[in-house]
Protein backbone atom coordinates (compact mmCIF):
# COMPACT_ATOMS: atom_id res chain seq x y z
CA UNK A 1 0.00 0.00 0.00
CA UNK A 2 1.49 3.26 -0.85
CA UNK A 3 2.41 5.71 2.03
CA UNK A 4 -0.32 8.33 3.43
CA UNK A 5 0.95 11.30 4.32
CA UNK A 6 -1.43 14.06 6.29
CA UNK A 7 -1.01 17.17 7.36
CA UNK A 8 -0.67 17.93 11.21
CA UNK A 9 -3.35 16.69 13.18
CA UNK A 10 -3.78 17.66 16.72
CA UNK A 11 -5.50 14.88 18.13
CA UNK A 12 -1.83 12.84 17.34
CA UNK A 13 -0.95 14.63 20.66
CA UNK A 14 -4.17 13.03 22.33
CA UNK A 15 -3.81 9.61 21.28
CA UNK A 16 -0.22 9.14 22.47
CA UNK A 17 -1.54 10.12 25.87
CA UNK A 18 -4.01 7.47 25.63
CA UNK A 19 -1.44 4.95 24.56
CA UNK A 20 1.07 6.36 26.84
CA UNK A 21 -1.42 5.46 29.95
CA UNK A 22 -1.92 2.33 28.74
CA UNK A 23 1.50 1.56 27.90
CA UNK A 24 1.86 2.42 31.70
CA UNK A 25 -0.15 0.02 33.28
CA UNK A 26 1.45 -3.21 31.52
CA UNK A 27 4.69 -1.68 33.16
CA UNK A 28 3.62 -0.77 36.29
CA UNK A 29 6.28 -3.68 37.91
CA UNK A 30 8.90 -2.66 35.73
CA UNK A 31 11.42 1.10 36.56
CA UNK A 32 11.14 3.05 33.31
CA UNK A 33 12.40 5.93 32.76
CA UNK A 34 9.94 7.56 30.39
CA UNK A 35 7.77 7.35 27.33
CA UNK A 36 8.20 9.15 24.82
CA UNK A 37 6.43 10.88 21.81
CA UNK A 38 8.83 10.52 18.49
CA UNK A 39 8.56 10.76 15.26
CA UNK A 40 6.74 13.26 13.05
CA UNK A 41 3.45 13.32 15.04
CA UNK A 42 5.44 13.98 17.93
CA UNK A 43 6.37 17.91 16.26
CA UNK A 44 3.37 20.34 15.89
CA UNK A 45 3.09 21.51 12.71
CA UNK A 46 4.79 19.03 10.48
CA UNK A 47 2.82 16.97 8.00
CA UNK A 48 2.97 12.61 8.58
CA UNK A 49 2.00 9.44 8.44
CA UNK A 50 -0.77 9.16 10.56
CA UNK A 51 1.27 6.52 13.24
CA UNK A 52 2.00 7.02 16.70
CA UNK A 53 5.84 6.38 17.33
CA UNK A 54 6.83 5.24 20.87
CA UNK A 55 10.00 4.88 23.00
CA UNK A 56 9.66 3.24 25.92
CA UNK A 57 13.14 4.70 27.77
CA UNK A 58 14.47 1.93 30.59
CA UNK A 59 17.85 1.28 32.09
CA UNK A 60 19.72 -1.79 30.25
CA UNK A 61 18.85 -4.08 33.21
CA UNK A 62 15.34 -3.73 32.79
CA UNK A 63 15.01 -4.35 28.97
CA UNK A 64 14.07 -7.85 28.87
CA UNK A 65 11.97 -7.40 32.18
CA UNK A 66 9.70 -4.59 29.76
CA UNK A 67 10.04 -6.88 26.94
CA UNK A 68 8.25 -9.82 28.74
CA UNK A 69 5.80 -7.23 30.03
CA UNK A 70 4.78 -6.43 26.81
CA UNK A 71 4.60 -9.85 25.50
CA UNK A 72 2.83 -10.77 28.10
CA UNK A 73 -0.05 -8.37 27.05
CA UNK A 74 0.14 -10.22 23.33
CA UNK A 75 2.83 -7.44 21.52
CA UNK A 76 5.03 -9.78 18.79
CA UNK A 77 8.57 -9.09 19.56
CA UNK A 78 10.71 -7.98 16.56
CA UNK A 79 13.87 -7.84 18.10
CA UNK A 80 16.15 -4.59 17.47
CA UNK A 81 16.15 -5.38 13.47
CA UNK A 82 19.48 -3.79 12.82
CA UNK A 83 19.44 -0.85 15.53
CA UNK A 84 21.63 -1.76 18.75
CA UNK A 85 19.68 -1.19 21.90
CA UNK A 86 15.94 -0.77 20.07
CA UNK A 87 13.83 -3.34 20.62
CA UNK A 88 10.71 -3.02 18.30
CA UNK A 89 7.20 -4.59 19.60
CA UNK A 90 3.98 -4.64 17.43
CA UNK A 91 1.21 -4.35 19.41
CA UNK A 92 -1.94 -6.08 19.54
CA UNK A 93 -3.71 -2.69 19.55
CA UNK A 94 -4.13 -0.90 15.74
CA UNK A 95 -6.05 2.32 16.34
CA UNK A 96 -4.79 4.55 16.31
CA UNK A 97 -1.66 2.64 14.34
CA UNK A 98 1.45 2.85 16.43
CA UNK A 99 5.46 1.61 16.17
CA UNK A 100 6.71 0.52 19.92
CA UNK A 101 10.01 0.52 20.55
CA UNK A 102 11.75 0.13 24.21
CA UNK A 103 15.08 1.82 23.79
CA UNK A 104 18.05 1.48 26.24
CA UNK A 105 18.44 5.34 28.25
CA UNK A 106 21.37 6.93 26.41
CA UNK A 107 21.58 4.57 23.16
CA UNK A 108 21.89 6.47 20.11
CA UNK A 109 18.66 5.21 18.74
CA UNK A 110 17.11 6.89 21.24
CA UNK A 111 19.42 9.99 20.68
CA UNK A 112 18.57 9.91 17.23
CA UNK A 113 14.43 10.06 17.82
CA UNK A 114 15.07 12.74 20.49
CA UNK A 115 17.41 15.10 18.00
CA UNK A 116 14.98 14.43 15.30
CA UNK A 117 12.37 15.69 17.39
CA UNK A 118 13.40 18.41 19.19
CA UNK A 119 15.43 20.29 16.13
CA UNK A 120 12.23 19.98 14.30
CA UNK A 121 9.89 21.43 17.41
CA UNK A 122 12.47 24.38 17.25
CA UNK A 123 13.47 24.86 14.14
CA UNK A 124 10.31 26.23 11.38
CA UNK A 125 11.86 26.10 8.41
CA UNK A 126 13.34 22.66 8.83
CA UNK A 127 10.65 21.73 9.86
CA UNK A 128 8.78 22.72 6.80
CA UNK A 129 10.69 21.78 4.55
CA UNK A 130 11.13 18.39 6.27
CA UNK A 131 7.40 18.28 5.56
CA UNK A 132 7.30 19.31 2.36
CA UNK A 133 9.42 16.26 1.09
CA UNK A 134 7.28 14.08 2.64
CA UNK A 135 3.92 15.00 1.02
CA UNK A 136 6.10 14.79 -2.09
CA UNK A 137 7.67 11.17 -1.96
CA UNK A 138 3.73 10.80 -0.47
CA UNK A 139 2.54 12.10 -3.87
CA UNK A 140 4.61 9.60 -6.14
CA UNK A 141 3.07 6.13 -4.67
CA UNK A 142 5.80 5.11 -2.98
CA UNK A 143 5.58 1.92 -1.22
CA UNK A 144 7.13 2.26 2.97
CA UNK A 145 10.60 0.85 1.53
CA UNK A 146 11.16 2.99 -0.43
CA UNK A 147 9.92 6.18 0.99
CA UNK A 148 11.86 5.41 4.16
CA UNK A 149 14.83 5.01 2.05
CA UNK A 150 13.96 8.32 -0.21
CA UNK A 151 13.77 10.34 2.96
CA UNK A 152 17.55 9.58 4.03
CA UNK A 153 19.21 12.52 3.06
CA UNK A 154 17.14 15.01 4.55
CA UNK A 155 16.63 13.10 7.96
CA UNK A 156 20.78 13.07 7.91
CA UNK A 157 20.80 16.99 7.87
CA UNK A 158 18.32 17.29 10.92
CA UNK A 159 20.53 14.78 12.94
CA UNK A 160 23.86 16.53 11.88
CA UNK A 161 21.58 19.85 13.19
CA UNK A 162 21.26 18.59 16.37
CA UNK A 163 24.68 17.92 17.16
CA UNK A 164 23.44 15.04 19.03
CA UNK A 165 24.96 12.20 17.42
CA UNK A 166 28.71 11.78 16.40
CA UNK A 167 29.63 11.18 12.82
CA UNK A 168 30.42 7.47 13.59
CA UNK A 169 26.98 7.24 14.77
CA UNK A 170 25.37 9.19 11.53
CA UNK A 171 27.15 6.29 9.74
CA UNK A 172 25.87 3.62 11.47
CA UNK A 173 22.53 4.77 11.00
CA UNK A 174 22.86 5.31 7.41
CA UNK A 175 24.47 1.99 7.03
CA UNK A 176 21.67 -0.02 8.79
CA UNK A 177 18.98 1.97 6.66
CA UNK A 178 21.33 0.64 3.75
CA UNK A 179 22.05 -2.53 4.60
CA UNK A 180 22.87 -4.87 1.08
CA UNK A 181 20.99 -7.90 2.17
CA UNK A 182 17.38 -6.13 2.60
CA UNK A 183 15.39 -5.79 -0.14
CA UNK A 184 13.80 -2.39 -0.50
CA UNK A 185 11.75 -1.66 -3.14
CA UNK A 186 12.64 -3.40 -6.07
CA UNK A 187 10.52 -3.22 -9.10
CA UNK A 188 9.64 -5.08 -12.31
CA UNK A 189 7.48 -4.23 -15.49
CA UNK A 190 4.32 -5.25 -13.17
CA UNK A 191 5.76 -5.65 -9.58
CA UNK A 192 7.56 -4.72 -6.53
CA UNK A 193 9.32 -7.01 -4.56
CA UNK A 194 10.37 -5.63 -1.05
CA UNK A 195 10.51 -7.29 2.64
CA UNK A 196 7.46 -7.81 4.82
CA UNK A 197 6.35 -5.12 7.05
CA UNK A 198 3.79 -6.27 9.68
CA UNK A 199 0.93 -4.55 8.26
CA UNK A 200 1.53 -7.46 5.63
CA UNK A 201 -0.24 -10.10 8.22
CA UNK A 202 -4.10 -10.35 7.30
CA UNK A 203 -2.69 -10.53 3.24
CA UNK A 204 -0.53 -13.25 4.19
CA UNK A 205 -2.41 -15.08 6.48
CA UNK A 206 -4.94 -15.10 3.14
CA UNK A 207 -2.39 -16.32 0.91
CA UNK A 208 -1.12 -18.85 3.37
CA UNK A 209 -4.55 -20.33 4.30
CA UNK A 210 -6.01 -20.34 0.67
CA UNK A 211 -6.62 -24.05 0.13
CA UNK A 212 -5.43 -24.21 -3.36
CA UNK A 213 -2.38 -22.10 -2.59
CA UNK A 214 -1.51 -24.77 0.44
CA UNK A 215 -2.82 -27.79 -1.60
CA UNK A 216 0.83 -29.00 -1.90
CA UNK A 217 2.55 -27.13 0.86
CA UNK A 218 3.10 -29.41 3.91
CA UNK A 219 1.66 -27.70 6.39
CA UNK A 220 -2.43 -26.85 7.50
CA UNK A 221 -3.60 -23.21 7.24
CA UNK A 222 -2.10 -20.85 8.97
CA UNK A 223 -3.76 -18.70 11.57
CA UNK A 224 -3.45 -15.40 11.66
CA UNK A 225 -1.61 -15.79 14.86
CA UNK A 226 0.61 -18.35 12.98
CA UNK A 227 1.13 -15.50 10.30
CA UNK A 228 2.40 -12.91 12.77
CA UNK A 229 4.80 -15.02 13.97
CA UNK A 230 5.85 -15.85 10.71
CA UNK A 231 5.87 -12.08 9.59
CA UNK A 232 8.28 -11.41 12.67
CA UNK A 233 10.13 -14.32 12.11
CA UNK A 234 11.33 -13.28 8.50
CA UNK A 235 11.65 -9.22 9.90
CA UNK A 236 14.38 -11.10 12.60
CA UNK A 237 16.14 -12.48 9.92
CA UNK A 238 16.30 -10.00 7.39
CA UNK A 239 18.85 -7.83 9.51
CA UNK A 240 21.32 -10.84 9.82
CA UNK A 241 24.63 -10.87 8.80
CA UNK A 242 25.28 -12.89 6.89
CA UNK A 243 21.47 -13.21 6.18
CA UNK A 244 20.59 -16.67 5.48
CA UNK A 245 16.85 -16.25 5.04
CA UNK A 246 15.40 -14.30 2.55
CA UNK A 247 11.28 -13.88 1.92
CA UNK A 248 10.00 -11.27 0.49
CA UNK A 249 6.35 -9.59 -0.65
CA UNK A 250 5.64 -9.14 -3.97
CA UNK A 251 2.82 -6.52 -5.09
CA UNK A 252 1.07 -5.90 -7.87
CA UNK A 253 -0.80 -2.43 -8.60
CA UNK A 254 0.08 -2.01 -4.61
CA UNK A 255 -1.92 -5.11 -3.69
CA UNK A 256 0.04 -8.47 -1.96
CA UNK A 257 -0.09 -11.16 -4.51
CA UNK A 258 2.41 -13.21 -3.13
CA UNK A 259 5.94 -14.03 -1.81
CA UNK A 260 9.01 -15.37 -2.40
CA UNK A 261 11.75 -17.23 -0.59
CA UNK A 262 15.10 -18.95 -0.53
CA UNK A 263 17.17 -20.61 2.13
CA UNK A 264 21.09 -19.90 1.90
CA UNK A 265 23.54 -22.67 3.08
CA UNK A 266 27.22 -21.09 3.35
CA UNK A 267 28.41 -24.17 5.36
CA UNK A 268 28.28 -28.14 5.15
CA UNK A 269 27.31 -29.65 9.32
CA UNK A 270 30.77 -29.64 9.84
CA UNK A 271 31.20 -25.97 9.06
CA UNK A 272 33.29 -26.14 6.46
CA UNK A 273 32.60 -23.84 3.61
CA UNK A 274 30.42 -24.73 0.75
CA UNK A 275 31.66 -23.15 -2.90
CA UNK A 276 29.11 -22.11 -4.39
CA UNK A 277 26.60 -21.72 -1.27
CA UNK A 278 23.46 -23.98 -1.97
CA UNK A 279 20.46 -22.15 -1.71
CA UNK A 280 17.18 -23.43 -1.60
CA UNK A 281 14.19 -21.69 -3.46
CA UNK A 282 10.34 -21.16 -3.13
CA UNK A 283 7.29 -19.44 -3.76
CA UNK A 284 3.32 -19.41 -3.66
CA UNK A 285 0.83 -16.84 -5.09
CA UNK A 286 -2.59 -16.18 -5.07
CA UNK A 287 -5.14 -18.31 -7.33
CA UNK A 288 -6.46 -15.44 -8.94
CA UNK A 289 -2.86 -14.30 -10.15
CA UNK A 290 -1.37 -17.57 -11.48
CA UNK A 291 -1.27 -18.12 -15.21
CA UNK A 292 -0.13 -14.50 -15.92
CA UNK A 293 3.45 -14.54 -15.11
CA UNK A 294 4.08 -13.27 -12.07
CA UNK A 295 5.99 -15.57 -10.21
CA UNK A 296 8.22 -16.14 -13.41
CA UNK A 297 8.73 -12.34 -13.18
CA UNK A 298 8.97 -12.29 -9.38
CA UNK A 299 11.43 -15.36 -9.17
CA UNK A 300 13.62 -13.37 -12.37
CA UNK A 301 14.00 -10.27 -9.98
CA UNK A 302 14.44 -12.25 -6.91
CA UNK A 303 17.35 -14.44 -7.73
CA UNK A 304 19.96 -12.17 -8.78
CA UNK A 305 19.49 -10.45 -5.63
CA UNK A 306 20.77 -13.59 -3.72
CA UNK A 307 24.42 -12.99 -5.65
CA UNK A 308 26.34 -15.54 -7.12
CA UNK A 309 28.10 -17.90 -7.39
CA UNK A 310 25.44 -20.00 -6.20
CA UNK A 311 23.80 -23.74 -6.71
CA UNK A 312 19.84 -23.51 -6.77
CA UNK A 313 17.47 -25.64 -6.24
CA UNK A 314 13.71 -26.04 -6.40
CA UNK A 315 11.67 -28.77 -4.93
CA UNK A 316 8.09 -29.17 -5.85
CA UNK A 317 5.36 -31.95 -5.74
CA UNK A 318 4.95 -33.62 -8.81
CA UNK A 319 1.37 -33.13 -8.89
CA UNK A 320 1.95 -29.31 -8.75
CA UNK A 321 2.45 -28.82 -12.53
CA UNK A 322 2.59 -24.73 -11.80
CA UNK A 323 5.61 -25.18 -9.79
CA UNK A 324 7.79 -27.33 -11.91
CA UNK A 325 6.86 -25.64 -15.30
CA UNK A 326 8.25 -22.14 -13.25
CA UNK A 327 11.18 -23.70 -12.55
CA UNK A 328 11.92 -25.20 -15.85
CA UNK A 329 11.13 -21.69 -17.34
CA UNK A 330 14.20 -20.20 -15.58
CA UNK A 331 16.10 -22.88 -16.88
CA UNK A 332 16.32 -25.42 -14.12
CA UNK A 333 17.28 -28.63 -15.22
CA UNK A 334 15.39 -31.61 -13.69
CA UNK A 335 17.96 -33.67 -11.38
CA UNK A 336 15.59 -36.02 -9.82
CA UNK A 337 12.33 -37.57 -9.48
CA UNK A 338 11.27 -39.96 -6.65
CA UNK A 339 7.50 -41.24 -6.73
CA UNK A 340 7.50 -41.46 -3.01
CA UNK A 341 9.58 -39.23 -0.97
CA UNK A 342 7.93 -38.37 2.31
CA UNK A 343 4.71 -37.99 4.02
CA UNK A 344 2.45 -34.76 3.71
CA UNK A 345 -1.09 -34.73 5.48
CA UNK A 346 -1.30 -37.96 6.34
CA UNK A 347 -0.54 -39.30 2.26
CA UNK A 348 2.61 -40.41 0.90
CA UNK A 349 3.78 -37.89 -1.92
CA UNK A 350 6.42 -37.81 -4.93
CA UNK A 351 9.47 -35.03 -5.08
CA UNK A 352 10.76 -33.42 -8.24
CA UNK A 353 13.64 -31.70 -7.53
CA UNK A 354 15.61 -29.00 -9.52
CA UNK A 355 18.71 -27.62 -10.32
CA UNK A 356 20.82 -24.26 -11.39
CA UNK A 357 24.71 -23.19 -10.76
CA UNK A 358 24.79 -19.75 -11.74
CA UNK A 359 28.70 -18.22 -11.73
């Protein structure tokens, strides 16, 4: 969906004092410091998405106590996803939308949401202008991704205004917004591929529960509880170094049609090196999109993104003529076929398995 961007709306003020008070009574046993108001709703005046940013400030010994609070009252822990010392929670909670974040007292991150904040609460023109390029990137469709990553250069010249972070910091920053193994916001003729955010859930949870979609998938429909997890699960790893698991959405006309995946394997069980890495592919789209070439388009994206040298392979169910037809059309070459592999949902099944080295 492409980013909403609003002018200033006073009631933002209103509702983080609502959440704020009820952020405070699922800590009540644990010492925090404060909670704070960050991010653009947080300065008067300036134009944003319409989402209530949070820091939750504790002492380092108390982290994991505030963590458990919160899980406690059904947030999904995200883990700090690249930012030392922020600890992202999605809460149960959706209105008014909100990010949650507990942040260690001192830790840059938290430096960083302050100096964004207060330079903009005291500084107009910056503030203004910081606005202005919002509603702009706001104005060209822009999917999250790739606004967030569109916005860098400007959000680099508040920080460096207020003097609040050193330049190693300013680097780090820029280099986890950049990190090479995410996939921001990379588009095709028809689609964009890009990594999950969590509002990706109830379209996933569709995907992965659509009986036709999970006819040959070995595993029952998932929940939507099942799909959070899942969501978070994939968020965790997409900030690894090096990142061995890589899922991603794919949209068409800013709708979620699908995803794909692959599985990288850098080491044998003994941990010696394995040249080329293996990696292990997959996919699954919705019924209504099959037969038009998306996944042949999303899967001819997706792969050179993984790097090279690499050896691919596919595994499919024989039955599933969809899936082996894809992966002869991007010039796999059928290595083996065995009539009864394993057992799926209670039925013994056949494996087709396919291959690729690409240098």
């Amino acid at each position: 969906m492409p980013v909403i961007v609003e002018k200033y709306n006073p009631e933002w003020a209103n509702q983080f004092k609502q959440i704020k008070a009820e952020l405070e009574s699922f800590l009540q046993d644990v010492a925090v410091v404060s909670i704070e108001h960050v991010g653009s709703t947080s300065v008067p005046g300036l134009a944003a998405k319409p989402i209530i940013d949070i820091d939750i400030v504790v002492e380092r010994p108390n982290v994991q106590p505030a963590i458990d609070a919160l899980v406690a009252k059904e947030f999904i822990y995200l883990g700090e996803l690249g930012i030392i010392d922020r600890h992202a929670l999605r809460s149960p909670n959706s209105i008014p939308p909100r990010n949650v974040y507990i942040t260690v007292k001192g830790c840059f991150s938290l430096r960083n949401h302050l100096g964004v904040r207060n330079t903009l609460r005291n500084d107009e023109a910056l503030r203004d202008e910081y606005g202005q390029v919002k509603l702009d990137l706001a104005a060209q469709g822009l999917e999250i991704t790739e606004y967030v990553d569109a916005k860098s250069d400007i959000i680099t010249k508040i920080l460096k205004k207020s003097g609040l972070l050193t330049e190693e910091e300013l680097e780090a920053i820029n280099a986890a917004n950049q990190n090479a193994s995410r996939i921001n916001g990379v588009r095709t003729a028809r689609l964009l591929l890009r990594e999950y955010i969590m509002d990706d859930v109830p379209a996933y949870q569709a995907l992965e529960s659509n009986p036709d979609v999970i006819r040959y998938q070995n595993f029952a429909p998932r929940t939507l509880a099942e799909a959070r997890e899942k969501i978070a699960e994939c968020l965790r790893a997409s900030v690894q170094v090096p990142r061995e698991i890589y899922e991603i959405a794919v949209l068409h006309e800013s709708k979620f049609i699908g995803r794909v995946g692959a599985r990288v394997q850098r080491t044998y069980a003994d941990g010696s090196p394995r040249n080329p890495p293996y990696v292990s592919l997959w996919f699954s789209f919705l019924p209504e999109v099959q037969g038009k070439g998306f996944a042949t388009e999303a899967m001819e994206a997706f792969i050179p993104l993984l790097g090279s040298p690499l050896e691919m392979e596919i595994e499919c169910d024989p039955r599933n003529r969809g899936s082996w037809r894809l992966a002869e059309r991007l010039g796999f070459e059928r290595i083996k076929f065995t009539e009864l592999a394993y057992e799926s949902k209670g039925e013994m099944v056949g494996s087709v398995v396919y291959r690729k080295v690409v240098d």
